[in-house]
Protein backbone atom coordinates (compact mmCIF):
# COMPACT_ATOMS: atom_id res chain seq x y z
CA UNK A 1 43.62 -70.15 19.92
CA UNK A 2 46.17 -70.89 17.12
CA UNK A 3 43.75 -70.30 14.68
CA UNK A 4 42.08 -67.26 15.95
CA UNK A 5 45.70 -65.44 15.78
CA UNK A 6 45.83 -66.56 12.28
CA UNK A 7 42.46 -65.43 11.41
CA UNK A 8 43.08 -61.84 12.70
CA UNK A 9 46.90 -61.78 10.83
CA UNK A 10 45.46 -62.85 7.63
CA UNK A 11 42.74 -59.55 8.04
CA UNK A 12 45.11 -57.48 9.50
CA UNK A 13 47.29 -58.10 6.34
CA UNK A 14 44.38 -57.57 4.22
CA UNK A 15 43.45 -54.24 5.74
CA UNK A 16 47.26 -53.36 5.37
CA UNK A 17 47.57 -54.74 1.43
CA UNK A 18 44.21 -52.45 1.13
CA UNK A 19 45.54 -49.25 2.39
CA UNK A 20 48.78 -49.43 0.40
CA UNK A 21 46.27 -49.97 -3.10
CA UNK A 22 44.34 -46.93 -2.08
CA UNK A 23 41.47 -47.85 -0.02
CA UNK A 24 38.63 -50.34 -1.10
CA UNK A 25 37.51 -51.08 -4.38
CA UNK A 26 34.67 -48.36 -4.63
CA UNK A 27 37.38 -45.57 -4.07
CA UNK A 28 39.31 -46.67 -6.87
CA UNK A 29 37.12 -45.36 -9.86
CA UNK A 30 37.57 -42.27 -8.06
CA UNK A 31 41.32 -41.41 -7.80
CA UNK A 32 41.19 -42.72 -11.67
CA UNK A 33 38.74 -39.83 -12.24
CA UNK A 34 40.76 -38.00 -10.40
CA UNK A 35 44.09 -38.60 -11.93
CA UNK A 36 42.89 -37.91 -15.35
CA UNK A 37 41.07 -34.57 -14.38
CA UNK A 38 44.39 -33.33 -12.61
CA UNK A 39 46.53 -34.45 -15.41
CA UNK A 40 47.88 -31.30 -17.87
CA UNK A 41 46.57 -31.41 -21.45
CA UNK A 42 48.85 -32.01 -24.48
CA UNK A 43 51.36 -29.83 -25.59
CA UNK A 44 49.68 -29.54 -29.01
CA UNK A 45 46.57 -28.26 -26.95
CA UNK A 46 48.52 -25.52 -25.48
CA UNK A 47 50.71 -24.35 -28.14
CA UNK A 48 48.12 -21.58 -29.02
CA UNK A 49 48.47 -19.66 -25.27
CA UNK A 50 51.82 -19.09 -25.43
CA UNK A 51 50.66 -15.79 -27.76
CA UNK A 52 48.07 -15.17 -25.81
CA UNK A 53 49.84 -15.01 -22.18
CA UNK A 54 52.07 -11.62 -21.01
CA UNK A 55 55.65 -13.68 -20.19
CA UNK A 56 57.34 -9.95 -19.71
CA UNK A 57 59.31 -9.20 -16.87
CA UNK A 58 57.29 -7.10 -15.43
CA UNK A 59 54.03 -8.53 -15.34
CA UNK A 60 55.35 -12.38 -13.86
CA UNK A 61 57.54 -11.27 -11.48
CA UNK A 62 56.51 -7.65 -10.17
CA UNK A 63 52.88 -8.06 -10.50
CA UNK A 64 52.31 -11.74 -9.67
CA UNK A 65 53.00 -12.63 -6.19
CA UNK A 66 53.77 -16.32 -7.03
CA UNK A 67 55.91 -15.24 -9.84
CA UNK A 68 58.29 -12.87 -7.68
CA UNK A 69 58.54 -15.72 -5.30
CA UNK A 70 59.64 -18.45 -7.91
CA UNK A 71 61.86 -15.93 -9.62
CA UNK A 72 63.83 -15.40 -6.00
CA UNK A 73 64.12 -18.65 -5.23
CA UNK A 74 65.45 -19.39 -8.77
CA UNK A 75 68.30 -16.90 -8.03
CA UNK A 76 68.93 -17.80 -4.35
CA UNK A 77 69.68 -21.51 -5.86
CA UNK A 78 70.32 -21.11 -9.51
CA UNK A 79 71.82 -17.92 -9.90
CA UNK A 80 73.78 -16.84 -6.62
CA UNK A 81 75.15 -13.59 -8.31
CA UNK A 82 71.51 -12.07 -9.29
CA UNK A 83 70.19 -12.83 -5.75
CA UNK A 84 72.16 -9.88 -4.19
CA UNK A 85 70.50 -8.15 -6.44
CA UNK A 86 67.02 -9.21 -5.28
CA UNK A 87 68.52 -8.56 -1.60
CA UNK A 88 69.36 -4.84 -2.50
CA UNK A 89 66.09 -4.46 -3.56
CA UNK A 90 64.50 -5.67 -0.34
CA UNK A 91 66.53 -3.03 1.42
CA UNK A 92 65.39 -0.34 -0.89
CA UNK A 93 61.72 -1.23 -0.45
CA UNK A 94 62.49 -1.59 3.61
CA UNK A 95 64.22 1.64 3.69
CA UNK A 96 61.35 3.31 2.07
CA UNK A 97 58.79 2.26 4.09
CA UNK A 98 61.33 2.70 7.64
CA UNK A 99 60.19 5.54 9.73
CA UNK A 100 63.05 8.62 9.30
CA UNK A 101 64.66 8.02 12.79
CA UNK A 102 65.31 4.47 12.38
CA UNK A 103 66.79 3.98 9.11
CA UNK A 104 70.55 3.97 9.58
């Protein structure tokens, strides 16, 4: 019986020492392929966009959704004095769209 505890430890600690390295040996290939196709190129490779992409004001953070988010949070955390700005802007916008008999 002494044995048959020992036999199902030593899998049970393979299984475990499996799991941590990312599943069996077939899988691995993969998350290497993986890896490298979700890895950012070079710098060098990208220098050539930064003429090419709009970086105004306007266009990252009032026409991109994602961009107006990340700018916010920036300010909530970053730069506590320009967020009461972004917070007097919300009550502009909520103003505007407030029906006449409940805007205070």
């Amino acid at each position: 019986k002494l044995e048959l505890m020992e036999l199902e430890n030593i899998v049970a600690n393979t299984v475990y020492l499996k799991a941590r390295e990312g599943g069996s040996d077939s899988n691995k290939g993969k998350s290497k392929k993986w890896k490298k196709l979700l890895q950012f190129p070079h710098i060098s490779q990208c220098l050539d966009l930064k003429s090419k992409l709009d970086v105004r004001y306007s266009y990252v953070v009032d026409q991109q959704p994602i961009g107006r988010l990340l700018f916010r949070q920036f300010c909530e955390c970053v730069k506590p004095m320009y967020h009461k700005y972004n917070k007097f802007l919300d009550d502009v916008e909520q103003y505007q769209v407030e029906l006449d008999e409940k805007r205070q």
